[in-house]
C-alpha atoms as a PDB file:
ATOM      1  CA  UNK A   1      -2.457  -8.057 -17.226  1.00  0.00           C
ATOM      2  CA  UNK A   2      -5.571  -8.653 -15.726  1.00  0.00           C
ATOM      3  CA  UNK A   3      -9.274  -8.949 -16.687  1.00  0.00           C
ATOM      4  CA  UNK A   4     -11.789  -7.502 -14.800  1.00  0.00           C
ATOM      5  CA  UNK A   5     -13.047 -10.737 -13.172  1.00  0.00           C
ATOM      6  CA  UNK A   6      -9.480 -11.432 -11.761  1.00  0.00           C
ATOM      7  CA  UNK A   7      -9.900  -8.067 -10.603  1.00  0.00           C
ATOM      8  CA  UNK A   8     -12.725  -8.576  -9.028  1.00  0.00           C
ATOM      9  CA  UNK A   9     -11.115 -11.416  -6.416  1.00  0.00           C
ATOM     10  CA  UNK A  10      -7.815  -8.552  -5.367  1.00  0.00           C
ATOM     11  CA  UNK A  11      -9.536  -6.667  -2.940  1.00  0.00           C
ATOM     12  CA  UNK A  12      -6.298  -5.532  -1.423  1.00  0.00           C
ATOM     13  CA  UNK A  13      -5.958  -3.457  -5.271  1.00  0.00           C
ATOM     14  CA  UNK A  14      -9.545  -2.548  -5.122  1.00  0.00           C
ATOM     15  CA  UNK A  15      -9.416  -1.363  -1.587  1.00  0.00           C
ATOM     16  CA  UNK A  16      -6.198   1.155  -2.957  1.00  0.00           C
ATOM     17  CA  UNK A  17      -8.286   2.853  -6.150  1.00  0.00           C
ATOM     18  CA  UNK A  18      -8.184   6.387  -6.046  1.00  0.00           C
ATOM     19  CA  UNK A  19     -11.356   7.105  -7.755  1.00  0.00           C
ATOM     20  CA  UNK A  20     -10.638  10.437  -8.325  1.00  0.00           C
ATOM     21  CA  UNK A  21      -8.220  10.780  -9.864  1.00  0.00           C
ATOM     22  CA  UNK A  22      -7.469  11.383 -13.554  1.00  0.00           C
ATOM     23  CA  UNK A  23      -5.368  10.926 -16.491  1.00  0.00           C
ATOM     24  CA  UNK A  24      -4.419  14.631 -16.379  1.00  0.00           C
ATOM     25  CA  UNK A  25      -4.105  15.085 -12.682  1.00  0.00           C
ATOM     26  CA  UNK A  26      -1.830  11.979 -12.690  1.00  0.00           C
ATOM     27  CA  UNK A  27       0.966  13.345 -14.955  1.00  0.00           C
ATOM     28  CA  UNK A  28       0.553  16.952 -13.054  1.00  0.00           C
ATOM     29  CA  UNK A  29       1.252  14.821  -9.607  1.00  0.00           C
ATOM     30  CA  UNK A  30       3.921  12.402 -11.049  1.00  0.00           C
ATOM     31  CA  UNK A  31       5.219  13.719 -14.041  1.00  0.00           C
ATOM     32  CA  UNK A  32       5.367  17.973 -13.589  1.00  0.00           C
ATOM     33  CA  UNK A  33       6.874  18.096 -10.225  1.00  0.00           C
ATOM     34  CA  UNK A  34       7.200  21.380 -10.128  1.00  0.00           C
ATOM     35  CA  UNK A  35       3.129  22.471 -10.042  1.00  0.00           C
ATOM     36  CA  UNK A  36       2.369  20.641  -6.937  1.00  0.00           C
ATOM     37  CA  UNK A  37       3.136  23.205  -4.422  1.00  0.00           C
ATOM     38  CA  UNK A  38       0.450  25.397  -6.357  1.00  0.00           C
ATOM     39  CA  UNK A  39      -2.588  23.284  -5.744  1.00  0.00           C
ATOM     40  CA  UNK A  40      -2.586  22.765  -2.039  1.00  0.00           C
ATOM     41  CA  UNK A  41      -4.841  19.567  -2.636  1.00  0.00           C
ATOM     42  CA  UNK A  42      -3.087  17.349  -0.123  1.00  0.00           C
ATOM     43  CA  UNK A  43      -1.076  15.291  -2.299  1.00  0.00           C
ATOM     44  CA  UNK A  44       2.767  15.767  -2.372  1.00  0.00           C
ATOM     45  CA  UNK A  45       5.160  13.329  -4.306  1.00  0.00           C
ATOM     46  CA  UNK A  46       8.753  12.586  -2.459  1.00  0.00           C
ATOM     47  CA  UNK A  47       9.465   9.932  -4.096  1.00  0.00           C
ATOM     48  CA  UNK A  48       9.742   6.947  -6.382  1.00  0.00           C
ATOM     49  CA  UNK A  49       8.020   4.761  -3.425  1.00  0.00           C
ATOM     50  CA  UNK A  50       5.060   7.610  -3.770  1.00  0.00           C
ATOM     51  CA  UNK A  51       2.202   6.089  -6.267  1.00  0.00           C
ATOM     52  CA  UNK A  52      -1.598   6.284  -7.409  1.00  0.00           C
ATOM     53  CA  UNK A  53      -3.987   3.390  -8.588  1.00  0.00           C
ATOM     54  CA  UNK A  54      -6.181   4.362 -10.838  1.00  0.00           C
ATOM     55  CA  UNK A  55      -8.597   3.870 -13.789  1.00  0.00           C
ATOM     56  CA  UNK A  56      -8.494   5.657 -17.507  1.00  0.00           C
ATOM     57  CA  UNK A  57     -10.115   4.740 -20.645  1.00  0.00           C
ATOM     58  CA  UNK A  58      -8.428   4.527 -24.081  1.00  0.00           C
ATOM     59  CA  UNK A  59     -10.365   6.172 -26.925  1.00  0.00           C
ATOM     60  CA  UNK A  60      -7.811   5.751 -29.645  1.00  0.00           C
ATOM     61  CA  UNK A  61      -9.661   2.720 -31.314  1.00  0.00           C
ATOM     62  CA  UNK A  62     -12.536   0.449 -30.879  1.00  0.00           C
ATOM     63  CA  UNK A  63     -12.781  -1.597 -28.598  1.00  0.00           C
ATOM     64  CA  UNK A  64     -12.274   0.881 -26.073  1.00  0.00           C
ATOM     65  CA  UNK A  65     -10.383  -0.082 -23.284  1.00  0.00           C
ATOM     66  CA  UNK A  66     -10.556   0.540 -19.384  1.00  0.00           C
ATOM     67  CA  UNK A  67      -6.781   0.295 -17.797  1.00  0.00           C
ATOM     68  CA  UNK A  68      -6.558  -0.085 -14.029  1.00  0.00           C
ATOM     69  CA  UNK A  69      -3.104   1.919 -13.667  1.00  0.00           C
ATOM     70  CA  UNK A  70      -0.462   2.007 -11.105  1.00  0.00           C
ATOM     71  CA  UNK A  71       1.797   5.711 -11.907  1.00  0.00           C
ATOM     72  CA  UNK A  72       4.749   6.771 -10.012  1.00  0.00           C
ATOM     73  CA  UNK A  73       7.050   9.245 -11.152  1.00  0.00           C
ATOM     74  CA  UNK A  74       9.042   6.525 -12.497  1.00  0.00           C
ATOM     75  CA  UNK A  75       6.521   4.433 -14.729  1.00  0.00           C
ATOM     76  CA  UNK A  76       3.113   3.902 -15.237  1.00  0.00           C
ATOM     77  CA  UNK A  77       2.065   0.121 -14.778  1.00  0.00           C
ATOM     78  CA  UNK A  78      -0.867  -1.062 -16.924  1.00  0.00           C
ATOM     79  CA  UNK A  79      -2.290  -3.699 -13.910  1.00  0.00           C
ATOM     80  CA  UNK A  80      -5.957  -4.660 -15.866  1.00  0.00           C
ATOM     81  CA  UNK A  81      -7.893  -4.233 -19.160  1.00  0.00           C
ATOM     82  CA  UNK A  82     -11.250  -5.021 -20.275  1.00  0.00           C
ATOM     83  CA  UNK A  83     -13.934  -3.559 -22.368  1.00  0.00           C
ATOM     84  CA  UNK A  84     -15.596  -0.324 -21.855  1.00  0.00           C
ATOM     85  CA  UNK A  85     -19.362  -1.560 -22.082  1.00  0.00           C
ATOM     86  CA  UNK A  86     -21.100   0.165 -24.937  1.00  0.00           C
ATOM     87  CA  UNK A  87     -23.384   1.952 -23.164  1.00  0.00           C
ATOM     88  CA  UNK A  88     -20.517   3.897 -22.005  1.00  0.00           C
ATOM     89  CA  UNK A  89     -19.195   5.123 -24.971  1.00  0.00           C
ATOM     90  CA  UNK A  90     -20.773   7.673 -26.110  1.00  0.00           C
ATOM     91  CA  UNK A  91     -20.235   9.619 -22.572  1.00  0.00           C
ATOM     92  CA  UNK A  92     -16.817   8.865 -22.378  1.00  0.00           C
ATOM     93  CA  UNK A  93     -14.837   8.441 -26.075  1.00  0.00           C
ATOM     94  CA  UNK A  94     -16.924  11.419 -28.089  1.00  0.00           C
ATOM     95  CA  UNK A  95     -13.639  12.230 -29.055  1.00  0.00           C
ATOM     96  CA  UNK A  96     -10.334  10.331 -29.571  1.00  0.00           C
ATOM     97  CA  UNK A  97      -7.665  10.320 -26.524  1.00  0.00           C
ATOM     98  CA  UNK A  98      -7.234   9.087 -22.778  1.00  0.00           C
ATOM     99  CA  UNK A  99      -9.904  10.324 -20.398  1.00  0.00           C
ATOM    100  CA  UNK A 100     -11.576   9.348 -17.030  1.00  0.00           C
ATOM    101  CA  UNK A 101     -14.118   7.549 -15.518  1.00  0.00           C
ATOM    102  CA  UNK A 102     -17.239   9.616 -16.164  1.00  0.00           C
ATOM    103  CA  UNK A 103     -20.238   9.471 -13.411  1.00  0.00           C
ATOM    104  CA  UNK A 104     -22.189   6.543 -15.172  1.00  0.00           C
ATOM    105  CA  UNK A 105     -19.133   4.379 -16.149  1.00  0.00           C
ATOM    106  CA  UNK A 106     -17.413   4.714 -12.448  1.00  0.00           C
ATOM    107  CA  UNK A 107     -20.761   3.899 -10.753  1.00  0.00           C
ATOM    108  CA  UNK A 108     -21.248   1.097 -12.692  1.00  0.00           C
ATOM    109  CA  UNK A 109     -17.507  -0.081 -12.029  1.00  0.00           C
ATOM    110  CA  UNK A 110     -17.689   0.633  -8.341  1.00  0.00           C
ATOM    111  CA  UNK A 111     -20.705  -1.990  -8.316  1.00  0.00           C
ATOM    112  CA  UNK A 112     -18.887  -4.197 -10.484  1.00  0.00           C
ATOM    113  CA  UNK A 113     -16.012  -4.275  -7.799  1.00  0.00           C
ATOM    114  CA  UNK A 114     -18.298  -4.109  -4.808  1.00  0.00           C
ATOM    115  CA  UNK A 115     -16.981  -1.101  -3.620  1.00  0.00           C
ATOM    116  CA  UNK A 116     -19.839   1.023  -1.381  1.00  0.00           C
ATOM    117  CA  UNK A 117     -19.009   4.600  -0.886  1.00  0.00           C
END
């Protein structure tokens, strides 16, 4: 698994982060097949080839942990962990679980990674 500064040098993984996406919207997508027609958001899973890169952060226990993830609706592939800086924390693990990104942490990645948008 990777750290963030051997993330930092794959741009070709940086380049496929889907920034918005989330934990929850990830099992919906890969995992509930069924409520994707309902949505109408664009994204429609075929198949196995079909997947998301994204990020979540693991509240369970300190330290808390950012993953870089890679779900289809076969797996989901832990590609990177490192910290969640402490300034973070109490914005993102208030309370115990798996949750995204908030504003602060993903800008603060995004520079991290060099990614402009």
């Amino acid at each position: 698994m990777m750290t963030l500064e051997e993330l930092k040098r794959r741009q070709e993984l940086i380049d496929e982060i889907n920034w918005d996406m989330t934990p929850e919207e990830a099992v919906r997508l890969y995992l509930e097949w069924g409520n994707n027609w309902a949505r109408g958001d664009g994204y429609v899973i075929r198949s196995k080839g079909d997947y998301t890169t994204y990020f979540v952060v693991n509240c369970w226990n300190r330290p808390y942990y950012v993953y870089l993830i890679r779900r289809n609706s076969d797996e989901a592939q832990e590609l990177a962990r490192f910290e969640l800086p402490r300034q973070f924390e109490k914005n993102v693990c208030e309370l115990k679980g798996v949750y995204a990104l908030e504003a602060d942490s993903k800008a603060w990645l995004k520079r991290e990674l060099g990614v402009v948008r």
